[in-house]
Protein backbone atom coordinates (compact mmCIF):
# COMPACT_ATOMS: atom_id res chain seq x y z
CA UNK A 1 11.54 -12.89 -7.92
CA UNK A 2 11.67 -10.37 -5.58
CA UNK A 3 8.78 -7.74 -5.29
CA UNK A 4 8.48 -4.45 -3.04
CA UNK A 5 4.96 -4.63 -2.75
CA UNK A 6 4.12 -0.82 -1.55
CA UNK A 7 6.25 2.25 -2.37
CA UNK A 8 5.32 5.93 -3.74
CA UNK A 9 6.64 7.95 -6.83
CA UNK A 10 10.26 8.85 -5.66
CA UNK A 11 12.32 11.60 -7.13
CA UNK A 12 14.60 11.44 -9.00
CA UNK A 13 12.75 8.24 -10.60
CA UNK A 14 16.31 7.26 -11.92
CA UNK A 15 17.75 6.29 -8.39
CA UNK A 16 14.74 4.42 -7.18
CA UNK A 17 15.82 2.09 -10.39
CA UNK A 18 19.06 2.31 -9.11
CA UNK A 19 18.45 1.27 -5.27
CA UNK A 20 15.97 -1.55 -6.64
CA UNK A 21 19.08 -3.00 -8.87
CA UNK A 22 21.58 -2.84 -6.35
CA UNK A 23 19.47 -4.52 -3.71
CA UNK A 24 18.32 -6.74 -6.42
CA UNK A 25 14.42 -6.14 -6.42
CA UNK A 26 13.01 -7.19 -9.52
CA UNK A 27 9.60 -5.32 -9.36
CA UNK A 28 8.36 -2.73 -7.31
CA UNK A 29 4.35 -2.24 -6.92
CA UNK A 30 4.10 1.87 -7.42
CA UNK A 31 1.89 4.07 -5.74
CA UNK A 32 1.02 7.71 -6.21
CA UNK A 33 2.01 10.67 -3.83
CA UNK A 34 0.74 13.67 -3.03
CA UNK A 35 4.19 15.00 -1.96
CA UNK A 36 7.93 14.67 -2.29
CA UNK A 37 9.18 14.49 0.95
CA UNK A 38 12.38 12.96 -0.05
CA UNK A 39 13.34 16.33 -2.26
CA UNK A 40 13.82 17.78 1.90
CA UNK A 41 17.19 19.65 2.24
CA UNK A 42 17.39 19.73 6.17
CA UNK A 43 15.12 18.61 8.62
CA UNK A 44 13.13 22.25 8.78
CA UNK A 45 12.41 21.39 4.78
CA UNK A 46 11.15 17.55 6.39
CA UNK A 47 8.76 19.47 8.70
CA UNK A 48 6.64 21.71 6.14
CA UNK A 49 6.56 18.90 3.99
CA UNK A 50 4.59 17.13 6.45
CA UNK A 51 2.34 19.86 7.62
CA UNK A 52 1.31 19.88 4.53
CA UNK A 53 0.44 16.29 4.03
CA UNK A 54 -1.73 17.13 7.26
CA UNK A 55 -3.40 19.90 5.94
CA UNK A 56 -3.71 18.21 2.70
CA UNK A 57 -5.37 15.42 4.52
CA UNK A 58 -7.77 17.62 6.75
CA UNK A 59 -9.04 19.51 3.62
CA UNK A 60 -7.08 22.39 4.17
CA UNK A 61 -5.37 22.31 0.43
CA UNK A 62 -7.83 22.25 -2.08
CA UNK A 63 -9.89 19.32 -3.67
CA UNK A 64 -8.27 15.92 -2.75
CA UNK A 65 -10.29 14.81 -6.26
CA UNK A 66 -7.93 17.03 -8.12
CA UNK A 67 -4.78 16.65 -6.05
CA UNK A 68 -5.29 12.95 -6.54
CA UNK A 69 -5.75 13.11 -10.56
CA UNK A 70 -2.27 14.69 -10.49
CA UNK A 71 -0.57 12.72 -8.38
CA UNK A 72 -1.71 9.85 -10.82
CA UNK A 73 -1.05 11.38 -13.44
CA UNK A 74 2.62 11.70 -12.12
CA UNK A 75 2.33 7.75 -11.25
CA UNK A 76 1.67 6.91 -15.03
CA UNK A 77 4.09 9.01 -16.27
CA UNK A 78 6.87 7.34 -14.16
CA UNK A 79 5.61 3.73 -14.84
CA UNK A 80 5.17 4.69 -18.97
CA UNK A 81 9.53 5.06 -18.03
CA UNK A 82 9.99 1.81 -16.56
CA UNK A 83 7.02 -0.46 -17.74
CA UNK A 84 9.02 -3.61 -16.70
CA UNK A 85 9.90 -2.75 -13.49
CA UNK A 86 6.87 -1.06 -11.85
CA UNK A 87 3.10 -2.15 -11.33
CA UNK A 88 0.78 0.50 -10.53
CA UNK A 89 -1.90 1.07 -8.01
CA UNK A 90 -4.06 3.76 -8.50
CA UNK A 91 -5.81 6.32 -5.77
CA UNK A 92 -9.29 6.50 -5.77
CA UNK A 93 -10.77 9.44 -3.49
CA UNK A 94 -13.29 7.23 -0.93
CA UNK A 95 -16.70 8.62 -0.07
CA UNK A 96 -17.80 9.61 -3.78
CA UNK A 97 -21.14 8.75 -4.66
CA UNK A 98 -21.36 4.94 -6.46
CA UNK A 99 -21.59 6.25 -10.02
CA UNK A 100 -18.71 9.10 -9.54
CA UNK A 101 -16.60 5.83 -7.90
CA UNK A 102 -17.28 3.91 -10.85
CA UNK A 103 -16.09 6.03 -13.09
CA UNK A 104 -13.42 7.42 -11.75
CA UNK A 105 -12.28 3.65 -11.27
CA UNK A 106 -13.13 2.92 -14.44
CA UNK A 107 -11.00 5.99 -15.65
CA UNK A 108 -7.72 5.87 -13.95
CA UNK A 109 -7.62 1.86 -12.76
CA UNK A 110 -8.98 0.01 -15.89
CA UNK A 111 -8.28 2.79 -18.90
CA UNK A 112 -4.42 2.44 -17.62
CA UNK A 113 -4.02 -1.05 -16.99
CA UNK A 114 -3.22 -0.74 -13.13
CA UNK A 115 -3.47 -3.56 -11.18
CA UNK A 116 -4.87 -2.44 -7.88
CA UNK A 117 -6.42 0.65 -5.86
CA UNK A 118 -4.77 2.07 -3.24
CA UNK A 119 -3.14 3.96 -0.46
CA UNK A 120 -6.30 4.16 1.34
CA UNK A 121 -5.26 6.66 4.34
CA UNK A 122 -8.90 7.46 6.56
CA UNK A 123 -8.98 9.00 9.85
CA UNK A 124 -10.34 6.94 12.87
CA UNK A 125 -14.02 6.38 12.26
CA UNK A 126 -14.09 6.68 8.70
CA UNK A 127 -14.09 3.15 7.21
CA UNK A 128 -17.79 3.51 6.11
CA UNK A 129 -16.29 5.69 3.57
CA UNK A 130 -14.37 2.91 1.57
CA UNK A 131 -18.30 0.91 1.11
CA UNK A 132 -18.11 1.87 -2.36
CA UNK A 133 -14.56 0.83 -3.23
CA UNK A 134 -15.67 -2.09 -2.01
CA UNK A 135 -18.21 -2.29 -4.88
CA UNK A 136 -15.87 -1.01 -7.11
CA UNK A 137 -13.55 -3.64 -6.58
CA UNK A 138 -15.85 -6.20 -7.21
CA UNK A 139 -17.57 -4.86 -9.99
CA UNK A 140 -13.62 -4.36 -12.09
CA UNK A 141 -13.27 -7.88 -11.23
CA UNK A 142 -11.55 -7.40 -7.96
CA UNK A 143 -9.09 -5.32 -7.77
CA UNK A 144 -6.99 -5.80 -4.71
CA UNK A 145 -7.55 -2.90 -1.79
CA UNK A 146 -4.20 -1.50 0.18
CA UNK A 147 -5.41 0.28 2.85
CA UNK A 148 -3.21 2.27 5.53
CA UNK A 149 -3.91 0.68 9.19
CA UNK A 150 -1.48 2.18 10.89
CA UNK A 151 -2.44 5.80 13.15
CA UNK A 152 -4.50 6.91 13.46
CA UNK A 153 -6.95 4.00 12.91
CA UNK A 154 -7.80 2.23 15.69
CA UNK A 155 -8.51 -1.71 16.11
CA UNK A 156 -12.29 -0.97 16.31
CA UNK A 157 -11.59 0.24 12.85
CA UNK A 158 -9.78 -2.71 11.34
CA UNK A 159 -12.43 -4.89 12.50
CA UNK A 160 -14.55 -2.73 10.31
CA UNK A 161 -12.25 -3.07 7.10
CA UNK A 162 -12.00 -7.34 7.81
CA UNK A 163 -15.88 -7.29 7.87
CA UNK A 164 -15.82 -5.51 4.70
CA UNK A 165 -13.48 -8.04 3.27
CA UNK A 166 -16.01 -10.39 4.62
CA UNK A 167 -18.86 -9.41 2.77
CA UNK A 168 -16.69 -8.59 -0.64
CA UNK A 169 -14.77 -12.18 -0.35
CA UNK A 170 -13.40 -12.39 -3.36
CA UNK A 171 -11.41 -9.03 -3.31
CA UNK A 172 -8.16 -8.95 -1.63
CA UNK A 173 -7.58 -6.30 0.98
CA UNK A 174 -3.80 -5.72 2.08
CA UNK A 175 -3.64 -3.80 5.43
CA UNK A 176 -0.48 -1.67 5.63
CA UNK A 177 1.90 -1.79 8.40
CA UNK A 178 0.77 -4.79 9.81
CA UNK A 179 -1.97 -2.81 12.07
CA UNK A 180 0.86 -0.95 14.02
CA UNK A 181 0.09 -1.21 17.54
CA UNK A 182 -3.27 -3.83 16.92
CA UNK A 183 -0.82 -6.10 14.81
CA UNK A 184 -1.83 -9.11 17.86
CA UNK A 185 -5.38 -8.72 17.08
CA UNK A 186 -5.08 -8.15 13.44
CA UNK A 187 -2.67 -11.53 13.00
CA UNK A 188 -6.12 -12.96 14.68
CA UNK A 189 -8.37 -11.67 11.76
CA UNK A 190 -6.20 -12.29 8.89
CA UNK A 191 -5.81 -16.63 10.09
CA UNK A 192 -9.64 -16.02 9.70
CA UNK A 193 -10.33 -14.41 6.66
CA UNK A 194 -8.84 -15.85 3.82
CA UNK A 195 -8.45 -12.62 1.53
CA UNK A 196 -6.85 -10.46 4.01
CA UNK A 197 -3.13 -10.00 3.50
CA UNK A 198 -0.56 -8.03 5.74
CA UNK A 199 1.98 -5.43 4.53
CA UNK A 200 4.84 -5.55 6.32
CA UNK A 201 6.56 -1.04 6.01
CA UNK A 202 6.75 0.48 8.66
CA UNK A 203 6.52 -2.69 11.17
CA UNK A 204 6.16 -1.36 14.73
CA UNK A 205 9.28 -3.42 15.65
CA UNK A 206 11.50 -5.92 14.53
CA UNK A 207 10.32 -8.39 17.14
CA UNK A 208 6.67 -7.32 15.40
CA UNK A 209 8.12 -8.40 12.22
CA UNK A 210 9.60 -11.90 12.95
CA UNK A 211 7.04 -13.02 15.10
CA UNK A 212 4.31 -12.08 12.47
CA UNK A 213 6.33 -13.23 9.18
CA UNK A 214 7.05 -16.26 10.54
CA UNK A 215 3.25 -16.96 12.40
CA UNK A 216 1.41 -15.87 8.77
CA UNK A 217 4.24 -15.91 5.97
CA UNK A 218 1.05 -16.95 3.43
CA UNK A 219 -0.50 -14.11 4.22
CA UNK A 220 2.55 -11.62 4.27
CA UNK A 221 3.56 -9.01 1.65
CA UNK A 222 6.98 -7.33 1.79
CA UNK A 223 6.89 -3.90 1.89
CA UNK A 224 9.06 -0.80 2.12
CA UNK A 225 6.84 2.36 1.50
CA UNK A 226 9.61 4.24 0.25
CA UNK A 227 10.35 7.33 0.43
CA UNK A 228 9.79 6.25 4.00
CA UNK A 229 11.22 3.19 4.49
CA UNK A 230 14.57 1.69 2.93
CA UNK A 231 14.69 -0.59 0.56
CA UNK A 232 18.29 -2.66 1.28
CA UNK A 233 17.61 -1.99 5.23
CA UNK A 234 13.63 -3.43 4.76
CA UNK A 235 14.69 -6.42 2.85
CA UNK A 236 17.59 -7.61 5.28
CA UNK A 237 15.35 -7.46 8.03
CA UNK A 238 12.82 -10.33 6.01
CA UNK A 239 15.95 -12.42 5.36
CA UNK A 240 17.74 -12.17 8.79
CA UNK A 241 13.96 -12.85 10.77
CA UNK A 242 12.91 -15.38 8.20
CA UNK A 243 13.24 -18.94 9.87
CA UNK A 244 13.72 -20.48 6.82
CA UNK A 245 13.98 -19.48 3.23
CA UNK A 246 10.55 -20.84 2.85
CA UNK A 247 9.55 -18.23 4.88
CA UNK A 248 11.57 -15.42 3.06
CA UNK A 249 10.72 -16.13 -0.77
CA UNK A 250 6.83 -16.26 0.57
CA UNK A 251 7.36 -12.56 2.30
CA UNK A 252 9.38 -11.47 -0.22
CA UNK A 253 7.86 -12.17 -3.49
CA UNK A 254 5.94 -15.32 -3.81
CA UNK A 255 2.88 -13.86 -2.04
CA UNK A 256 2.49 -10.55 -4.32
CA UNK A 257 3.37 -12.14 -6.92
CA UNK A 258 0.34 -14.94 -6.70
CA UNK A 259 -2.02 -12.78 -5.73
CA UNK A 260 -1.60 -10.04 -8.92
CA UNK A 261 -0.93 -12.76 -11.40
CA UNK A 262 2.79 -11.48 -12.02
């Protein structure tokens, strides 16, 4: 079986079905969005989508509690569509107070079935922020973590997250993108810590890819973050830097599907 661990509500819903038959991707592990990017015309369309997102981000657009309710909302909606083919993860808004964290797990994780909680997207210096997610986790029997570790966190910050996944050692925690630019150091911390996994969108090179995949394929979960990422393109790159087909059916499927009980 082959799983795309990490992509967002793309529209129209029908050709992300489409793209995941032709490329034959069984499953597809769904997050929310808080925009539609992909719905661009031209590149000037591309560019005040993203602003937003920044603003959006930096507090600039209203109450990210809200925004978020929506955009899972929107997330159920989609997977209500296609129950066979998508697994949801479900965004919690860090920093909330423990009770407020709780529930609001309690309300859009366990009341819908979803099987994870996630993207976690914090500026540099802002880890502390995800202490009671931790808790959460734990507390809804541990709900697996994805957690965005590309820029602009730094690696002082995911040392942070992998002492956090220390302390909370039963809960996995995925870091996306394979750390970017940290991804040596962060291959270091996830030998060491048995429930830290790796994401493999938006890899900071194909070299990046290979040599990680094929150092930590145990620990490696495919991923194509669409809208931003492709899904034929991401998968070809597993299969052409796998070294074996060991490797590959770990990366591509195995891992996820172990570690979520699929």
């Amino acid at each position: 079986m082959i799983i795309d661990g990490h992509s967002h509500v793309t529209l129209p819903i029908q050709e992300h079905i489409k793209d995941m038959d032709e490329a034959g991707v069984d499953k597809t592990i769904l997050f929310s969005t808080t925009f539609h990017p992909e719905t661009s015309n031209n590149f000037t369309e591309v560019k005040a989508s993203m602003e937003f997102l920044h603003d959006l981000l930096a507090g600039k657009k209203g109450s990210m509690v809200e925004i978020r309710k929506k955009a899972n909302q929107e997330l159920m909606e989609v997977i209500k569509q296609y129950p066979n083919r998508y697994i949801g993860f479900g965004a919690i808004p860090a920093g909330l107070e423990l009770d407020a964290t709780l529930q609001y797990v309690n309300e859009v994780i366990e009341k819908n079935c979803l099987s994870g909680m996630g993207e976690f997207t914090l500026g540099n210096g802002q880890i502390h922020l995800l202490k009671n997610i931790f808790y959460a986790s734990q507390e809804f029997h541990n709900l697996p973590i994805w957690i965005h570790a590309f820029f602009p966190l730094t690696f002082q910050d995911i040392k942070e997250i992998s002492e956090l996944a220390r302390i909370y050692s039963q809960t996995p925690v995925i870091l996306g993108h394979l750390g970017g630019s940290n991804w040596i150091e962060t291959v270091e911390l996830v030998k060491e810590i048995p429930n830290l996994y790796l994401d493999t969108s938006a890899y900071y090179s194909t070299f990046v890819l290979g040599s990680i995949i094929n150092e930590v394929p145990d620990k490696c979960l495919f991923g194509v973050d669409r809208p931003f990422g492709d899904l034929q393109a991401s998968k070809n790159a597993i299969l052409q830097l796998a070294k074996t087909p060991a490797v590959a059916n770990a990366v591509l499927g195995e891992n996820i599907a172990k570690l979520l009980r699929i």
